[in-house]
Each structure stands twice: as structure tokens, then as C-alpha cells.
Protein backbone atom coordinates (compact mmCIF):
# COMPACT_ATOMS: atom_id res chain seq x y z
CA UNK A 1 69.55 -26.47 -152.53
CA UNK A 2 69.22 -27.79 -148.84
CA UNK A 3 67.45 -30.64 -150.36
CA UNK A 4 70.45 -31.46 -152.29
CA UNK A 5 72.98 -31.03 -149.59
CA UNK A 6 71.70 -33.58 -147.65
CA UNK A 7 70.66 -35.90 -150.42
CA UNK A 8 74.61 -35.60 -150.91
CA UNK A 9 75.42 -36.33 -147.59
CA UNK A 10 72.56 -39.37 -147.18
CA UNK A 11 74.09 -41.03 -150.43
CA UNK A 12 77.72 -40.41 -149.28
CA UNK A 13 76.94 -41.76 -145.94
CA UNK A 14 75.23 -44.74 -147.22
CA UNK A 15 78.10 -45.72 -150.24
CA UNK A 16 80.60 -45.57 -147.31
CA UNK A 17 78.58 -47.99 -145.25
CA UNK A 18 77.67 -50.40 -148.02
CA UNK A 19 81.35 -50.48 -148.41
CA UNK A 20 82.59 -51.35 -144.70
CA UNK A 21 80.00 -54.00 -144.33
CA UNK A 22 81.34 -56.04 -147.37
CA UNK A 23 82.11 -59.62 -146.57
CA UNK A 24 83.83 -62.89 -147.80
CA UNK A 25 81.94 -64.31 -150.08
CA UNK A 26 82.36 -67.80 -149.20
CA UNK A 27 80.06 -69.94 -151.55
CA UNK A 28 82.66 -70.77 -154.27
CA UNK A 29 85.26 -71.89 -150.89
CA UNK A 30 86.53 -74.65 -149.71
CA UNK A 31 86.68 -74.55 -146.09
CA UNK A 32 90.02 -75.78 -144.46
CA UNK A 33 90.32 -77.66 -141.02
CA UNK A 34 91.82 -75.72 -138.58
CA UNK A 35 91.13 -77.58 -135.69
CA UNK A 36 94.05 -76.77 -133.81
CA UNK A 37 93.03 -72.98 -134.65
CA UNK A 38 89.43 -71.72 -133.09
CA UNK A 39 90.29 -68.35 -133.57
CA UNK A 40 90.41 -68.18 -137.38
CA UNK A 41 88.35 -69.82 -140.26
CA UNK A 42 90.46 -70.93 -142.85
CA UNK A 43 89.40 -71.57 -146.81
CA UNK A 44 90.98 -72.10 -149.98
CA UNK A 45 90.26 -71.23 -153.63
CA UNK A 46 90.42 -73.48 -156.53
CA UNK A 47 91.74 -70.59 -158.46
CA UNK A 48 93.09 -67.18 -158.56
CA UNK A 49 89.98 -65.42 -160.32
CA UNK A 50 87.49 -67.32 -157.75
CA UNK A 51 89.80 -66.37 -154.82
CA UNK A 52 90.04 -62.40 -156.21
CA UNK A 53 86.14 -62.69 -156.42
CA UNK A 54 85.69 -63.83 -152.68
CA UNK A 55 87.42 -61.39 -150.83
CA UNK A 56 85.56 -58.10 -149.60
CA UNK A 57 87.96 -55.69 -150.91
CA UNK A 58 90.30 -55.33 -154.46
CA UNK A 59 93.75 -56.91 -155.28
CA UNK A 60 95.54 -56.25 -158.31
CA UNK A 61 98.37 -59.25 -158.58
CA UNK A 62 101.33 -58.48 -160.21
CA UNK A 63 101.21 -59.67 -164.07
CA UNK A 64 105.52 -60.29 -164.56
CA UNK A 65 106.57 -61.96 -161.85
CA UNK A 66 110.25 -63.55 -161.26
CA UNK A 67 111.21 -66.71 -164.41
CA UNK A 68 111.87 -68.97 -161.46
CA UNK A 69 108.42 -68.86 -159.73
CA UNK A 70 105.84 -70.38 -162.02
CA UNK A 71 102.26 -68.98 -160.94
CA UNK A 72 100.58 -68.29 -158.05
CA UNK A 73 98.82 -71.55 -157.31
CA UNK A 74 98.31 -71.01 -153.50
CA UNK A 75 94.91 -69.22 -152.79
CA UNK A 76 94.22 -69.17 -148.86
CA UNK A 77 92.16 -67.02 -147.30
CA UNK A 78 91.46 -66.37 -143.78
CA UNK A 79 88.33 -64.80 -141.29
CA UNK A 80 90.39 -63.17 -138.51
CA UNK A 81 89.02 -62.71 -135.40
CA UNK A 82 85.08 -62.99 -135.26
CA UNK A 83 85.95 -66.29 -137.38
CA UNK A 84 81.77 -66.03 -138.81
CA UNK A 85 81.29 -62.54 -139.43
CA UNK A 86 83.09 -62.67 -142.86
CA UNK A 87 84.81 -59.35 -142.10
CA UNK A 88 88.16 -58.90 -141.03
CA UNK A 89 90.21 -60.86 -143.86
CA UNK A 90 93.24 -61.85 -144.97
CA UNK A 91 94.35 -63.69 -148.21
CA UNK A 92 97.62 -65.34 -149.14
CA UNK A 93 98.65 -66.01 -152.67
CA UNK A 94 102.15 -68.08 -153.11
CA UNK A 95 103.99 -68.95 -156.05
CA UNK A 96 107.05 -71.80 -155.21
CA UNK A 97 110.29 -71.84 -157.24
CA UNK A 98 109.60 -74.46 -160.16
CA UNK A 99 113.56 -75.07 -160.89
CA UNK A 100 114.89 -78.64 -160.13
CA UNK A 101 115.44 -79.35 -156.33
CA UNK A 102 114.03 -76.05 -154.91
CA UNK A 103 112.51 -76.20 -151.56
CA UNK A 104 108.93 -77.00 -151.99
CA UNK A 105 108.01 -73.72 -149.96
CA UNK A 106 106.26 -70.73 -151.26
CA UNK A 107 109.23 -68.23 -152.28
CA UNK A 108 107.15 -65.48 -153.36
CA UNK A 109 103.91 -64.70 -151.09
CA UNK A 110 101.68 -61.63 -151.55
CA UNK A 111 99.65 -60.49 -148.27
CA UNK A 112 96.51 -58.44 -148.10
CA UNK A 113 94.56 -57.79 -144.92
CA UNK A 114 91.34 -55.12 -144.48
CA UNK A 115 92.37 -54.67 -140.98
CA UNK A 116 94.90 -53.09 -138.72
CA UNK A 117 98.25 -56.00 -137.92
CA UNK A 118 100.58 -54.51 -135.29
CA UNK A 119 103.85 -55.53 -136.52
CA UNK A 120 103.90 -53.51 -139.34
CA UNK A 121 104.54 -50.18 -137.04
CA UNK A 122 107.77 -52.29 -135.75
CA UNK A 123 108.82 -53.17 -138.93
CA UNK A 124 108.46 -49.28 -140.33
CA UNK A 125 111.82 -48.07 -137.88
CA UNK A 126 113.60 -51.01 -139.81
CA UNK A 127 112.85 -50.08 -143.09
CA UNK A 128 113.57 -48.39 -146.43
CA UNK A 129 110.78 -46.59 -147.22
CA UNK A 130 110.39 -45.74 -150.92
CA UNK A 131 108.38 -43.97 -153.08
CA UNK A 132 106.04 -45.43 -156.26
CA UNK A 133 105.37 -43.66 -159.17
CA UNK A 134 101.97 -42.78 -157.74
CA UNK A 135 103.11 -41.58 -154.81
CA UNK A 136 102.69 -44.76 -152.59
CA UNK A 137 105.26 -44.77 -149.86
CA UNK A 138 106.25 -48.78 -149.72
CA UNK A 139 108.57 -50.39 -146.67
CA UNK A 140 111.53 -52.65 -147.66
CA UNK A 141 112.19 -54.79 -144.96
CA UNK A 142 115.48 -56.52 -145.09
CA UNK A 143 115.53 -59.49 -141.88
CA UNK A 144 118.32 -58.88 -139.55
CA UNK A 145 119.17 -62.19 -138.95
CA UNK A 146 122.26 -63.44 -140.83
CA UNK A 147 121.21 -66.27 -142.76
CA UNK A 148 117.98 -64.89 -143.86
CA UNK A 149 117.28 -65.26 -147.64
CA UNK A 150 113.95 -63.12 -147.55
CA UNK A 151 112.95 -59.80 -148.26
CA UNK A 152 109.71 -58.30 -147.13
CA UNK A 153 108.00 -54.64 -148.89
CA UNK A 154 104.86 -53.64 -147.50
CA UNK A 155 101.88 -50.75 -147.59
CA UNK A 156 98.86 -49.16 -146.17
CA UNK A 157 96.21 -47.80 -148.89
CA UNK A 158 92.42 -47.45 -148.22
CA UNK A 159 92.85 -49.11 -145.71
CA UNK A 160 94.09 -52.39 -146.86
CA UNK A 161 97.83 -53.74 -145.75
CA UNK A 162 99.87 -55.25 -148.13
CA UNK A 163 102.55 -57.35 -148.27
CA UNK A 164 104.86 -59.11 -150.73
CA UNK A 165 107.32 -61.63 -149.00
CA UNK A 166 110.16 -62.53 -151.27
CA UNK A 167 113.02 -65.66 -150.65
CA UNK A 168 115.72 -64.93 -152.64
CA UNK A 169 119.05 -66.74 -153.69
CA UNK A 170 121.90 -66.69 -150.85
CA UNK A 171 124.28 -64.06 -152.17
CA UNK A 172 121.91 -62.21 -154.60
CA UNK A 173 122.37 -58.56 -154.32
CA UNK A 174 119.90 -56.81 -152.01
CA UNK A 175 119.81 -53.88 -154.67
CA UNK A 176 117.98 -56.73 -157.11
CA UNK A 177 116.58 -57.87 -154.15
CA UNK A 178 114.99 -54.24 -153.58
CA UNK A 179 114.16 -53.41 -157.87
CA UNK A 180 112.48 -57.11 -157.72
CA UNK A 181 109.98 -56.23 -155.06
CA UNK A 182 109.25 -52.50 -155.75
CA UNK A 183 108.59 -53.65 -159.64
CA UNK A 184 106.23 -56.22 -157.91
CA UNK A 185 104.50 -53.84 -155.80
CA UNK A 186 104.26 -51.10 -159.04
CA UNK A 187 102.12 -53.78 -160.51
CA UNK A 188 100.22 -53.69 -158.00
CA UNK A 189 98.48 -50.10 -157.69
């Protein structure tokens, strides 16, 4: 029985090892100049399934997203701090508004990081928190500036942060504003 107790505790010890010590897989990358920028190593995917596989930890994208964002075709990801390690990442996935003379900006971004970002204790006291269906508490983060047009909803869970950034229309309803994200972020457990 002892025997078994600490086979338990070697395996379990081990797994969650293994686990922290993932890295960016960086052989299917393309490396991105960031000259101006020694503190981060920059790379982009040629697709969404190649960028998914890279990353050290899992992302579930949302499957329905708004009509007037086509897909995600922006797959960046970054090595934060120690810029060689491979550990400490963060990827960005953007889909821009495909209707006739829209900005040429990403509109909807989606955020994941495997470490700890400041701001997002700041932004908490300026939020609406909500609950998911699986119990998730989510942040809705509505700008306080008057002309913004953007909507932020973000969330801790195993220890990745998450983030869906979301321009919308001047005038739209922040209730729509609020249903769009949180249906977003559903998809995403």
C-alpha cells in the first residue's frame, strides 16, 4: 500500500512537471523582426491549426463568430520575457471586418497568455463580472473613454488569461455588445 502511495505521488509529481515545462513549438513558425523589440520574440503562423499546434498550452476558438468579421486570419505569437526559453507565451488571433470601407484593423482579437499580466487586477474593479454556464466567472470591460468603440471580456482558468477584444459599431447597444462577447467566450470553455 505504501508502495502505491508514493508511486501516486511520483507520477502526480512528474505529470505536473511535464506539463509546466511545455514550450512553443517553433519549427512550423515564421519568425518576425522585431528589431526595435529585444525583449520579445515574435512569430507568425501560416494558419490557425499550425498556430493552435505551436503553443504550449490549449485554446478552443470560438466556432460562430460575428457575420461582419470573416475568419481569423491573424496568427501571432509571442515569447515574453526570456525571449529563447519558449515559455512564457502569448498568442493573438484577429479577424478584421470584411464589409466595404471598414478600417483595415483587427475588430475582433482573442488573447491567451500562460503567465501572470498585471493589468488585468486593474481592470477587475472596472468590470462586470459574469457567470458562464460552467461556472467561469468572465470580466466585461467597457473603456471609459467616450469615444471608445471596444469592448474587452476576460478570464483566468488553469492558469491561462484570456482575452477577447471586441470593436463594435458607434451606437450599438452595450447589452449586444455584452451577449456578443459572453456567447464568444461560452465557445470557448
Amino acid at each position: 500500500m505504501k508502495r502505491l502511495i508514493i508511486g501516486v505521488i511520483l507520477f502526480t509529481l512528474v505529470a505536473c512537471h511535464s506539463v509546466n515545462n511545455e514550450k512553443l513549438k517553433i519549427n512550423n513558425l515564421d519568425k518576425v523582426n522585431t528589431a526595435k523589440n529585444d525583449t520579445v520574440t515574435m512569430y507568425e503562423a501560416s494558419s490557425m491549426k499550425e498556430a493552435l499546434i505551436a503553443i504550449p498550452f490549449e485554446l478552443h476558438l470560438p466556432k460562430e463568430i460575428p457575420k461582419r468579421f470573416g475568419t481569423f486570419d491573424e496568427f501571432t505569437i509571442i515569447d515574453f520575457k526570456d525571449k529563447n526559453d519558449q515559455k512564457d507565451i502569448g498568442i493573438r488571433i484577429g479577424a478584421k471586418d470584411i464589409r466595404e470601407g471598414a478600417a483595415p484593423d483587427y475588430n475582433l482579437i482573442i488573447f491567451a497568455r500562460d503567465f501572470e499580466a498585471s493589468f488585468v487586477d486593474r481592470f477587475k474593479d472596472n468590470s462586470e463580472l459574469h457567470e458562464l454556464g460552467d461556472n467561469q466567472s468572465v470580466y466585461v470591460h467597457f473603456p471609459s473613454i467616450v469615444d471608445a468603440n471596444f469592448a474587452n471580456l476576460f478570464w483566468r482558468d488553469n492558469g491561462i488569461l484570456f482575452e477577447i477584444k471586441y470593436d463594435y459599431e458607434k451606437g450599438k447597444d452595450k447589452r449586444k455588445v455584452r451577449e456578443t462577447l459572453l456567447h464568444l467566450a461560452e465557445q470557448m470553455q
